[in-house]
PDB file of N, CA and C in Angstrom:
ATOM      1  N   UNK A   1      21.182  -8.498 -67.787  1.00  0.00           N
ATOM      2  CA  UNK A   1      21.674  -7.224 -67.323  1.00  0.00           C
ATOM      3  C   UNK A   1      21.520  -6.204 -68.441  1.00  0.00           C
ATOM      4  N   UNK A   2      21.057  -5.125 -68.300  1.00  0.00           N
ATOM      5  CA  UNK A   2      20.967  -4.072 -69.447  1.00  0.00           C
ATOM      6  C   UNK A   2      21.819  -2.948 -68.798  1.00  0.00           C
ATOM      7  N   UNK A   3      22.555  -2.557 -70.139  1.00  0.00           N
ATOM      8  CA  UNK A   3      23.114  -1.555 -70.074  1.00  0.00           C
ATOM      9  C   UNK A   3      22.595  -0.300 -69.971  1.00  0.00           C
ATOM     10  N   UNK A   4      23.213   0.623 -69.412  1.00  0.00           N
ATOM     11  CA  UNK A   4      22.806   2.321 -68.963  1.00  0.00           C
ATOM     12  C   UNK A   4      23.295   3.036 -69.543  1.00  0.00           C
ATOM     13  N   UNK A   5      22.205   4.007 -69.782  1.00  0.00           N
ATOM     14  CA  UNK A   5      22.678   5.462 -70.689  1.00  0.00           C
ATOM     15  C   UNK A   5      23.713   6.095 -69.889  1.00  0.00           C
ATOM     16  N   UNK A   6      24.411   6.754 -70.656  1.00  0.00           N
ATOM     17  CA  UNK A   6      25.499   7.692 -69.496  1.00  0.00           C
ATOM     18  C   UNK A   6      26.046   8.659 -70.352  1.00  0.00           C
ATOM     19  N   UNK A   7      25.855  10.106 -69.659  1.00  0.00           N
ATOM     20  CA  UNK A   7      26.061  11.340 -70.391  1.00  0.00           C
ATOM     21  C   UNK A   7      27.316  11.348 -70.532  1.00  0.00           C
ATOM     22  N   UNK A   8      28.398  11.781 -71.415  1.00  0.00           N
ATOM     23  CA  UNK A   8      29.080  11.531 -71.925  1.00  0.00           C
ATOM     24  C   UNK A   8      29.674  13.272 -72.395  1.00  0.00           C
ATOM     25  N   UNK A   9      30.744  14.316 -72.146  1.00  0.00           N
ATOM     26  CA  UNK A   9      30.941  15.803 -71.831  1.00  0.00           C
ATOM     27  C   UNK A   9      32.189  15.572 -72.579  1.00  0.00           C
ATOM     28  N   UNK A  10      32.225  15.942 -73.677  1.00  0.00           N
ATOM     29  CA  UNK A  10      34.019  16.161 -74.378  1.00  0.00           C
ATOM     30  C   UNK A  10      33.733  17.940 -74.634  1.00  0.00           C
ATOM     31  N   UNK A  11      34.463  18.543 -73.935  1.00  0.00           N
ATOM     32  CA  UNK A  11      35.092  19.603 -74.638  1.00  0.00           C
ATOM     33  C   UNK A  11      35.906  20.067 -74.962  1.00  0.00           C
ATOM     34  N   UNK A  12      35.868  20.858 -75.682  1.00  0.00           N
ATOM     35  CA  UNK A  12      37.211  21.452 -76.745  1.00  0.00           C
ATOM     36  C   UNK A  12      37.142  22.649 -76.567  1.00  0.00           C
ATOM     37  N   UNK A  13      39.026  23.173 -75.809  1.00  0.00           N
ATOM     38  CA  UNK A  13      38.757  24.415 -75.421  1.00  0.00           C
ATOM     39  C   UNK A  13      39.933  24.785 -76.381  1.00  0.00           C
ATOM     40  N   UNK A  14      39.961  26.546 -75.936  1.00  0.00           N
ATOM     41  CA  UNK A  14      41.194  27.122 -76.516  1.00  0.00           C
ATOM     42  C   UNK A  14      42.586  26.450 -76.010  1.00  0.00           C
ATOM     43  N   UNK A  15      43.504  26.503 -77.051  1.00  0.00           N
ATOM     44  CA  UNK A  15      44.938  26.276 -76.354  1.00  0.00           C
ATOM     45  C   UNK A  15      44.817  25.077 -77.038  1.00  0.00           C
ATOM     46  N   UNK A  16      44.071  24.525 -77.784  1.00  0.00           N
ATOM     47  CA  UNK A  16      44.191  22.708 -77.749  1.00  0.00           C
ATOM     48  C   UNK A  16      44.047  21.990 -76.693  1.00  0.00           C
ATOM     49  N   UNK A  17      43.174  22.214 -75.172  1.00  0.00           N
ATOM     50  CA  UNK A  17      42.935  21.702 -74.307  1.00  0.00           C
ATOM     51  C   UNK A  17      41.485  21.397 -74.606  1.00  0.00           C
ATOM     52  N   UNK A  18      41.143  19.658 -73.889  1.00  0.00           N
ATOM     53  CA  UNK A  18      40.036  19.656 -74.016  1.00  0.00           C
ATOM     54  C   UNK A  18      40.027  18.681 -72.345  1.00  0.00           C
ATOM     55  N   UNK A  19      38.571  18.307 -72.067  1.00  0.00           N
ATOM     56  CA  UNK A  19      38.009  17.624 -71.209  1.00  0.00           C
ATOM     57  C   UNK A  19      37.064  16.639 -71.591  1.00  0.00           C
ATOM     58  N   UNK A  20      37.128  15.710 -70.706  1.00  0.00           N
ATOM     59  CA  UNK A  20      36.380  14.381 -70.878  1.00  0.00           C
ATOM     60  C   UNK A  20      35.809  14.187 -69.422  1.00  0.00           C
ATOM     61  N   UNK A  21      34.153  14.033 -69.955  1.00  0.00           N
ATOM     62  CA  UNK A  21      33.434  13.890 -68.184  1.00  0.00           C
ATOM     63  C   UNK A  21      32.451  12.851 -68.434  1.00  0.00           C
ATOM     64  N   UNK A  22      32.209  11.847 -67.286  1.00  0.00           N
ATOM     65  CA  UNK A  22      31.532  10.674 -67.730  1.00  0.00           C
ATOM     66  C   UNK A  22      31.759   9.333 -67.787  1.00  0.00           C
ATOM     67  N   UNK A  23      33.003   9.337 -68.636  1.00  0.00           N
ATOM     68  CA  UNK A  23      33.386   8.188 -69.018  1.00  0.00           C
ATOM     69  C   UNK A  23      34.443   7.361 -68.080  1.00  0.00           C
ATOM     70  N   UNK A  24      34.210   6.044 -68.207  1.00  0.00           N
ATOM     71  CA  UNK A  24      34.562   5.739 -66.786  1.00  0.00           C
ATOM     72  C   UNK A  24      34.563   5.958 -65.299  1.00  0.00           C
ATOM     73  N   UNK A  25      33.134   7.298 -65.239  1.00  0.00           N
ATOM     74  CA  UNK A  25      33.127   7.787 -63.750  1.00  0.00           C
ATOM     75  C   UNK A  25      34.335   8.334 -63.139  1.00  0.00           C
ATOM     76  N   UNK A  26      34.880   9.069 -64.717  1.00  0.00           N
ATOM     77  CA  UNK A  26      36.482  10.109 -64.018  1.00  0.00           C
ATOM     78  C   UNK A  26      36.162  11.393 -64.730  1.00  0.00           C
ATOM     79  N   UNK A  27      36.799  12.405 -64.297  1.00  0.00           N
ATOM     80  CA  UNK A  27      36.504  13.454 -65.603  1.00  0.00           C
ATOM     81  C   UNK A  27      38.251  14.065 -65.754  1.00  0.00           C
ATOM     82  N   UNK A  28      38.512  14.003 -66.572  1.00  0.00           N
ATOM     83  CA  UNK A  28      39.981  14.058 -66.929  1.00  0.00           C
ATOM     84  C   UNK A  28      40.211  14.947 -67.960  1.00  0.00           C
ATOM     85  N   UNK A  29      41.347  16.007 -67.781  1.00  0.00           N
ATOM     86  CA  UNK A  29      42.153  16.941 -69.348  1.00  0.00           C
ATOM     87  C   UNK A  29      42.872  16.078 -70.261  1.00  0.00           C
ATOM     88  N   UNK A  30      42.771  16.508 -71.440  1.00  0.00           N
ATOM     89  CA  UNK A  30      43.798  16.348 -72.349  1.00  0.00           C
ATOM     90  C   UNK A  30      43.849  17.469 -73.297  1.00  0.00           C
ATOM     91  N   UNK A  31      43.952  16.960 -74.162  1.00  0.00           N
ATOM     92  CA  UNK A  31      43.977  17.807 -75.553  1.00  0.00           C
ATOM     93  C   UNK A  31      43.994  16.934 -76.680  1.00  0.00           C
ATOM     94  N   UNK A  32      43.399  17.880 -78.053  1.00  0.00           N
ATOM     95  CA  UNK A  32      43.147  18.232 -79.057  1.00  0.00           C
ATOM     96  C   UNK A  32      43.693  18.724 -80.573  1.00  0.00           C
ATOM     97  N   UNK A  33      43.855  18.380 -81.572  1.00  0.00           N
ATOM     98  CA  UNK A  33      44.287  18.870 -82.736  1.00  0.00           C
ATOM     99  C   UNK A  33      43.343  18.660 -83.989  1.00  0.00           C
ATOM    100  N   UNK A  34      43.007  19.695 -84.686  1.00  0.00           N
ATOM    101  CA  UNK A  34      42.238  19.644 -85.964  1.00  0.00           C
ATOM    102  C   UNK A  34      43.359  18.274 -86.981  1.00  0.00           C
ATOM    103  N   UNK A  35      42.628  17.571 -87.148  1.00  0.00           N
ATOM    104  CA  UNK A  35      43.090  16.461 -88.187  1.00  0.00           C
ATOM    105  C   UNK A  35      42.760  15.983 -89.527  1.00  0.00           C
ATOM    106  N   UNK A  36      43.617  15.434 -90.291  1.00  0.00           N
ATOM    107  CA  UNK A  36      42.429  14.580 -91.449  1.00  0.00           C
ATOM    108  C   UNK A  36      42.043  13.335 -91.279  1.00  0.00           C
ATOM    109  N   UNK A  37      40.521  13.228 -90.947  1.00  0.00           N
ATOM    110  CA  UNK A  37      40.123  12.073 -91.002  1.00  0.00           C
ATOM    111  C   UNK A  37      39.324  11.183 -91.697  1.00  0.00           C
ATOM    112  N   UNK A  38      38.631  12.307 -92.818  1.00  0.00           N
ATOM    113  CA  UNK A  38      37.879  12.007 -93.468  1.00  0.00           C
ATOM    114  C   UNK A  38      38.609  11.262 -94.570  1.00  0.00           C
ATOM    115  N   UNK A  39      38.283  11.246 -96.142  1.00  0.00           N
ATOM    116  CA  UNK A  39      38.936  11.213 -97.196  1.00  0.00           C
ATOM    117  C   UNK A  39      40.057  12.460 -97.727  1.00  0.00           C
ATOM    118  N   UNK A  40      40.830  12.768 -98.473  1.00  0.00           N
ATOM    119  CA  UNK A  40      41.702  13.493 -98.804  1.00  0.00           C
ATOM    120  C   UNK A  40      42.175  14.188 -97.750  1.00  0.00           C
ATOM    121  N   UNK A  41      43.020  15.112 -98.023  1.00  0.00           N
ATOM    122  CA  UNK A  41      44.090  16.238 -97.342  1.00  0.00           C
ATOM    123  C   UNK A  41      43.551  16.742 -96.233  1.00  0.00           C
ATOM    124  N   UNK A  42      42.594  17.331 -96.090  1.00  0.00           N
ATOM    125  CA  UNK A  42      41.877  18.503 -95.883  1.00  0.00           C
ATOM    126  C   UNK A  42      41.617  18.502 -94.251  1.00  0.00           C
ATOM    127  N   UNK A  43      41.788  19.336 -93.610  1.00  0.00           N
ATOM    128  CA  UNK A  43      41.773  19.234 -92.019  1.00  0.00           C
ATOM    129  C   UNK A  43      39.848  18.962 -91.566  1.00  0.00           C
ATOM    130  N   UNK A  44      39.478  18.206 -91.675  1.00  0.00           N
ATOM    131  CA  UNK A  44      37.908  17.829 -91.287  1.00  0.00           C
ATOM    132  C   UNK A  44      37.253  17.366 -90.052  1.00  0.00           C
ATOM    133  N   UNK A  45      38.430  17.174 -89.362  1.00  0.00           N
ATOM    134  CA  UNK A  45      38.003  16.668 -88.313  1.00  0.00           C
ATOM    135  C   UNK A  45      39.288  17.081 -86.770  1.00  0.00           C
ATOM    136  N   UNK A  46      38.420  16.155 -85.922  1.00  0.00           N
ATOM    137  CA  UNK A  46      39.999  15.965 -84.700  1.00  0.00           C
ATOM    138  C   UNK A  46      40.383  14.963 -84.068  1.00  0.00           C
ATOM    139  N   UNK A  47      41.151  15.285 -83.413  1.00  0.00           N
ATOM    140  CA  UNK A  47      42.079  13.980 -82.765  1.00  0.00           C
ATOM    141  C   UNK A  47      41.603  14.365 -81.447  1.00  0.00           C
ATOM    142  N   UNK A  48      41.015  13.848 -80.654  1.00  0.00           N
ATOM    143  CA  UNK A  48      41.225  14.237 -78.728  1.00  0.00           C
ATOM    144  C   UNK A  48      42.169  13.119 -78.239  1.00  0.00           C
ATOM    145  N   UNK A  49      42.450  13.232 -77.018  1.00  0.00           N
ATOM    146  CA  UNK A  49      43.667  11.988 -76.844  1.00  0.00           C
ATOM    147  C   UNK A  49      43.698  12.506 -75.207  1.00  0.00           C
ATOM    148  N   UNK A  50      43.366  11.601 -74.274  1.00  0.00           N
ATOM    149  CA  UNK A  50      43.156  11.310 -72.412  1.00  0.00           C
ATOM    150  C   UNK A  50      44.291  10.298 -72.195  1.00  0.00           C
ATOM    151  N   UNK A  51      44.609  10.444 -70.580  1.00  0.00           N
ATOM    152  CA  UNK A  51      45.262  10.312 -70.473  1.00  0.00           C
ATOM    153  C   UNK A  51      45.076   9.970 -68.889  1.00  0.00           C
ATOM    154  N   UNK A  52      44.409   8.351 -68.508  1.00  0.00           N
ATOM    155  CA  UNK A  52      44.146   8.055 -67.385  1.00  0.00           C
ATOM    156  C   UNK A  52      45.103   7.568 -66.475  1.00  0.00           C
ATOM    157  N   UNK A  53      44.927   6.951 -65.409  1.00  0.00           N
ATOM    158  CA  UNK A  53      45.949   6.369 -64.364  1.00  0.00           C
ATOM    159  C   UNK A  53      46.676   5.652 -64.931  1.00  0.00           C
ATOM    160  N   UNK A  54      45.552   4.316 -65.717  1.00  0.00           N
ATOM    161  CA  UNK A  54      46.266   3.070 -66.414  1.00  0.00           C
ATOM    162  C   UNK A  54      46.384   3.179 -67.514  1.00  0.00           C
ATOM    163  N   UNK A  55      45.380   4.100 -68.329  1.00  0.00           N
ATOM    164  CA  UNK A  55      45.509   3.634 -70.124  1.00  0.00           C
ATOM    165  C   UNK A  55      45.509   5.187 -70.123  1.00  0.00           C
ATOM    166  N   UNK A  56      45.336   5.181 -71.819  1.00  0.00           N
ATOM    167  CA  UNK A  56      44.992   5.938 -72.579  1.00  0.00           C
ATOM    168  C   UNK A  56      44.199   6.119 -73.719  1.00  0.00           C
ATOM    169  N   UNK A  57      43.187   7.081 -74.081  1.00  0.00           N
ATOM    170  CA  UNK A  57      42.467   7.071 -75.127  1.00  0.00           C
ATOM    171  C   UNK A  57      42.249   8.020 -76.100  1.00  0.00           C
ATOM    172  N   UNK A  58      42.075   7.692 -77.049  1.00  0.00           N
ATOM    173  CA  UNK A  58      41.659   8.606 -78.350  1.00  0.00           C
ATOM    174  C   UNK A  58      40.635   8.279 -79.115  1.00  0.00           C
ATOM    175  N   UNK A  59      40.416   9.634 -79.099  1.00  0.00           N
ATOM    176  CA  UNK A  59      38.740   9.804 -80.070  1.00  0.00           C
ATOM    177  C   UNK A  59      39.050  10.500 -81.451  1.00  0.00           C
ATOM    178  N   UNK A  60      39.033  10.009 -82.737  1.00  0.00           N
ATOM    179  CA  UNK A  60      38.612  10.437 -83.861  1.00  0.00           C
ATOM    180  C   UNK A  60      37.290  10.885 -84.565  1.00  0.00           C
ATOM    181  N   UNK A  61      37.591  12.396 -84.507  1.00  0.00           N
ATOM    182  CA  UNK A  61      35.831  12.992 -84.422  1.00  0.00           C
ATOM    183  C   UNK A  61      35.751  13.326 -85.867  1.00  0.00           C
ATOM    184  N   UNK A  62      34.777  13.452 -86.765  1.00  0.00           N
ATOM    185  CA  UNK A  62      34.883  13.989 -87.946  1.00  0.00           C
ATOM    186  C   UNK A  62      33.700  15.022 -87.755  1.00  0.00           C
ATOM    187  N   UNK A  63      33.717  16.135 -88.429  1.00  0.00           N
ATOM    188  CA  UNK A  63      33.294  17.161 -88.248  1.00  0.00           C
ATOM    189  C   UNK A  63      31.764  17.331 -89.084  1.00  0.00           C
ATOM    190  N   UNK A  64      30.544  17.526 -88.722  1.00  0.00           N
ATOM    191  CA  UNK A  64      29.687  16.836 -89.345  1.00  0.00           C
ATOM    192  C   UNK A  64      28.664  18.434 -89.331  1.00  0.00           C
ATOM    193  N   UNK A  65      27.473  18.726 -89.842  1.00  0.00           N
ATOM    194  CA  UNK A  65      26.268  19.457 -89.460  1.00  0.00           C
ATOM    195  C   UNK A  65      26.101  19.730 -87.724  1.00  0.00           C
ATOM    196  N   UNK A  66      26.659  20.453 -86.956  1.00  0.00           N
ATOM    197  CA  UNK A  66      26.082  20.924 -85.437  1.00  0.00           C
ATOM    198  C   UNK A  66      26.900  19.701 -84.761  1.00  0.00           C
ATOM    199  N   UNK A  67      27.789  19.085 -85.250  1.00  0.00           N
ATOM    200  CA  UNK A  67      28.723  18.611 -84.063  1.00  0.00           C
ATOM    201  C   UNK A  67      29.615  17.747 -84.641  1.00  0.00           C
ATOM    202  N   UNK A  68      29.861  16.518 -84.232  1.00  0.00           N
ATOM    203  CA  UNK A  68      30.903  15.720 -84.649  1.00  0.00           C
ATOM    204  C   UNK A  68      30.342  14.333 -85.220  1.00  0.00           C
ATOM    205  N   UNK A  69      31.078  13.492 -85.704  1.00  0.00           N
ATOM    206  CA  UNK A  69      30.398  12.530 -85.868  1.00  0.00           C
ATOM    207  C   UNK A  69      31.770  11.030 -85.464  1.00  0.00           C
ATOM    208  N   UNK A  70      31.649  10.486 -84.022  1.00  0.00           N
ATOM    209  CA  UNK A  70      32.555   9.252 -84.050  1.00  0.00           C
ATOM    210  C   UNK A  70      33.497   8.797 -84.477  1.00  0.00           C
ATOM    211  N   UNK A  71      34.488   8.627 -85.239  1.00  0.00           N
ATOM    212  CA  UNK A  71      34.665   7.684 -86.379  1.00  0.00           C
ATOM    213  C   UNK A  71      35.582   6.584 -85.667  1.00  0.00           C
ATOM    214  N   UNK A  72      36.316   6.558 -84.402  1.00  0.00           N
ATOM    215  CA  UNK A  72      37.464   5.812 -84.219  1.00  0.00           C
ATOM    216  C   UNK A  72      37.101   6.224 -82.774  1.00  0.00           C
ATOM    217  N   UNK A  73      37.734   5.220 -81.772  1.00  0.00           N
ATOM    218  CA  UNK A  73      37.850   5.388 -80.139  1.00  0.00           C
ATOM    219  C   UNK A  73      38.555   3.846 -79.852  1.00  0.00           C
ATOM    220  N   UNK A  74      39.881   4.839 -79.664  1.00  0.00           N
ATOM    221  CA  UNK A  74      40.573   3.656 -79.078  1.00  0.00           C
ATOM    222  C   UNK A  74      41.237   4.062 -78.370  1.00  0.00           C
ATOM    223  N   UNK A  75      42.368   3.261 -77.467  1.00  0.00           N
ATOM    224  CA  UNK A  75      43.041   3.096 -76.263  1.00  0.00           C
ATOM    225  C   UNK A  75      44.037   1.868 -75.982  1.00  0.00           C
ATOM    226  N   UNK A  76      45.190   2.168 -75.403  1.00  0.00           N
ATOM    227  CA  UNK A  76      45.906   1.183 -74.727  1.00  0.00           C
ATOM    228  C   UNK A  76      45.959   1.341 -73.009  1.00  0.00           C
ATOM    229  N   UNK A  77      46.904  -0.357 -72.744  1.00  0.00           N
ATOM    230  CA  UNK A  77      46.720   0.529 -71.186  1.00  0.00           C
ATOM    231  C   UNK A  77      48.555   0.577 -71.192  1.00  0.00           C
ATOM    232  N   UNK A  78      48.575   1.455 -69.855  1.00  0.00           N
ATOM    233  CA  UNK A  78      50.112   1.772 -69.462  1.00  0.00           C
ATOM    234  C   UNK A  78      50.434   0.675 -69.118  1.00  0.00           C
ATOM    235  N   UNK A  79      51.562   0.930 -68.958  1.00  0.00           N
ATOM    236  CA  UNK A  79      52.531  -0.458 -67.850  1.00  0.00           C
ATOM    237  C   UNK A  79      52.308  -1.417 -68.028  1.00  0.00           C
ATOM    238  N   UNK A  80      51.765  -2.055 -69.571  1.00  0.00           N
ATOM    239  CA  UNK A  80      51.492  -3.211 -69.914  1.00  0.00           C
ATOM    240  C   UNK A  80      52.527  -3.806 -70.931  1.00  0.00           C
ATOM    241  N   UNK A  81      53.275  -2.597 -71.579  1.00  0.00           N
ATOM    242  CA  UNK A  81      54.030  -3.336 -72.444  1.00  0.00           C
ATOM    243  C   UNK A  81      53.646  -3.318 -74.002  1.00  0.00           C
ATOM    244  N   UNK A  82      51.805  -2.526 -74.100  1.00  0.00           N
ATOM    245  CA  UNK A  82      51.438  -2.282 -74.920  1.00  0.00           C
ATOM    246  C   UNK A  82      51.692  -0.969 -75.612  1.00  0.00           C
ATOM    247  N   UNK A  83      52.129  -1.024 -77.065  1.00  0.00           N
ATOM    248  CA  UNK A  83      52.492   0.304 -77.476  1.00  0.00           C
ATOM    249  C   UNK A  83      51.111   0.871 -78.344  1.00  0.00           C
ATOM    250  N   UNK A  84      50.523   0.210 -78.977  1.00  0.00           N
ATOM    251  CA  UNK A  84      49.825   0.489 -80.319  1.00  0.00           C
ATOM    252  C   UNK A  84      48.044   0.563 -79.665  1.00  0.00           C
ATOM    253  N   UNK A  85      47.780   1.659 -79.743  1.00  0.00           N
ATOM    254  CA  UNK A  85      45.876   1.789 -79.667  1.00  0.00           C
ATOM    255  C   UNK A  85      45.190   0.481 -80.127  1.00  0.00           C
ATOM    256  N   UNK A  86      44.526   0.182 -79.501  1.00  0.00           N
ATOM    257  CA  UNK A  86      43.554  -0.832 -80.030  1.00  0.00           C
ATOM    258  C   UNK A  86      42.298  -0.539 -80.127  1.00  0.00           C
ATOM    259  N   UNK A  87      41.674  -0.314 -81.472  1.00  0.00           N
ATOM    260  CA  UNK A  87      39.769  -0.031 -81.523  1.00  0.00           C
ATOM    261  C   UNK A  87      38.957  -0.490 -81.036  1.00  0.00           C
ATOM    262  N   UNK A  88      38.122   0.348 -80.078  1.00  0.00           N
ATOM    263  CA  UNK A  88      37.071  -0.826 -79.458  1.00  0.00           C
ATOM    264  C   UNK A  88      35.949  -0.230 -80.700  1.00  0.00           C
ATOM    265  N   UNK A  89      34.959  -1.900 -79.943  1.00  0.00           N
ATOM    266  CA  UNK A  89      33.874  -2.032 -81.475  1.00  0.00           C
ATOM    267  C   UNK A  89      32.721  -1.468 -80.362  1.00  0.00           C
ATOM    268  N   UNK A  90      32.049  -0.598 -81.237  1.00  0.00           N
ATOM    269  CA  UNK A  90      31.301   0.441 -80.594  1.00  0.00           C
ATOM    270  C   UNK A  90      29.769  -0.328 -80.915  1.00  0.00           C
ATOM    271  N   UNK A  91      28.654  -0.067 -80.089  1.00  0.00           N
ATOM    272  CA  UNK A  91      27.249  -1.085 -80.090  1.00  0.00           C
ATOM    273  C   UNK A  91      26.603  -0.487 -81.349  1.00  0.00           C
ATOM    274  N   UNK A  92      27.020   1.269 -81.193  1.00  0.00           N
ATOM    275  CA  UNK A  92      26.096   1.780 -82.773  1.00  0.00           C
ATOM    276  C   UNK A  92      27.263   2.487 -83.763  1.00  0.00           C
ATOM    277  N   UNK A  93      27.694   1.753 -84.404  1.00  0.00           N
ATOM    278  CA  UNK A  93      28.697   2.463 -85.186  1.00  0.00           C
ATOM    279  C   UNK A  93      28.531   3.938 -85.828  1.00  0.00           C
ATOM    280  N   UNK A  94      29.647   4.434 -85.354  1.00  0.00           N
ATOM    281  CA  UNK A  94      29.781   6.092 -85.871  1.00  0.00           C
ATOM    282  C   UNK A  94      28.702   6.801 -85.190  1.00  0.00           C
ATOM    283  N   UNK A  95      28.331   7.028 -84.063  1.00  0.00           N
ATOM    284  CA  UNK A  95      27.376   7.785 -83.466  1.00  0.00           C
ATOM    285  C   UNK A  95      27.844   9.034 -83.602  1.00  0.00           C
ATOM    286  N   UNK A  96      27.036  10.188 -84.050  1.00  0.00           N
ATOM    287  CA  UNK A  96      26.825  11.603 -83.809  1.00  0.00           C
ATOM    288  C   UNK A  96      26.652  11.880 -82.740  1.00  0.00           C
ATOM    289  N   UNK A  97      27.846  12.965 -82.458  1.00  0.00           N
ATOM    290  CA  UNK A  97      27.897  13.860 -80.898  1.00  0.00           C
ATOM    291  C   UNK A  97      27.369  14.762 -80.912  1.00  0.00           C
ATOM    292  N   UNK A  98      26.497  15.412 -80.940  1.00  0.00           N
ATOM    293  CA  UNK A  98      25.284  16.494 -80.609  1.00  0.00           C
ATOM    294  C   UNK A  98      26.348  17.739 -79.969  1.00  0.00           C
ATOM    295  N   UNK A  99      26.346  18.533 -80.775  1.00  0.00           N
ATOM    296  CA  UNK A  99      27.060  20.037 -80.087  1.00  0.00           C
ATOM    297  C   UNK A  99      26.482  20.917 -79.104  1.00  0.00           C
ATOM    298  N   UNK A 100      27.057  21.239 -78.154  1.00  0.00           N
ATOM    299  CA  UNK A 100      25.922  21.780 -77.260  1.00  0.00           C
ATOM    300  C   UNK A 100      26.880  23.155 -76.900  1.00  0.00           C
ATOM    301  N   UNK A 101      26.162  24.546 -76.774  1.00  0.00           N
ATOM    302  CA  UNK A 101      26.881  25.410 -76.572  1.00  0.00           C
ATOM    303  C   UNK A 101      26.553  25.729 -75.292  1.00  0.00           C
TER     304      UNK A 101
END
């Protein structure tokens, strides 16, 4: 069985609202906060954070040349009893998100 490409739409709007389209064949709001994710203090990146039927997810973006760059994507599910995100292991580590205006 081979896996399929699939376009993949995060945006980041004003207000700290963003959107997620694609993933999982839902397209869903959340929101957004400038974060540190890199090394030291310094606000470099963001946090996005969805918010589906069953789970929830977060993306740690670090802020790179013309878009973002991966660093973290994780998720729990609801009503499981689970409190703490768990990292999924990604096929190409740290992929660059291509900025598109």
């Amino acid at each position: 069985m081979e896996d399929e490409t699939v376009r993949i739409t995060l945006k980041l709007m004003g207000d700290n609202k963003a959107s997620l389209t694609g993933l999982y064949d839902e397209s869903v709001e959340g929101v957004w906060k400038e974060e540190t994710v890199g090394e030291g203090f310094e606000k470099d990146g963001i946090f996005a954070s969805f918010e589906f039927t069953d789970y929830e997810i977060k993306f740690k973006l670090l802020t790179v040349k013309n878009g973002f760059q991966l660093m973290n994507f994780s998720g729990r599910k609801k009503n499981a009893g689970m409190t703490m995100h768990t990292s999924f292991k990604l096929k190409r580590g740290n992929p660059t998100l291509r900025r598109i205006r």
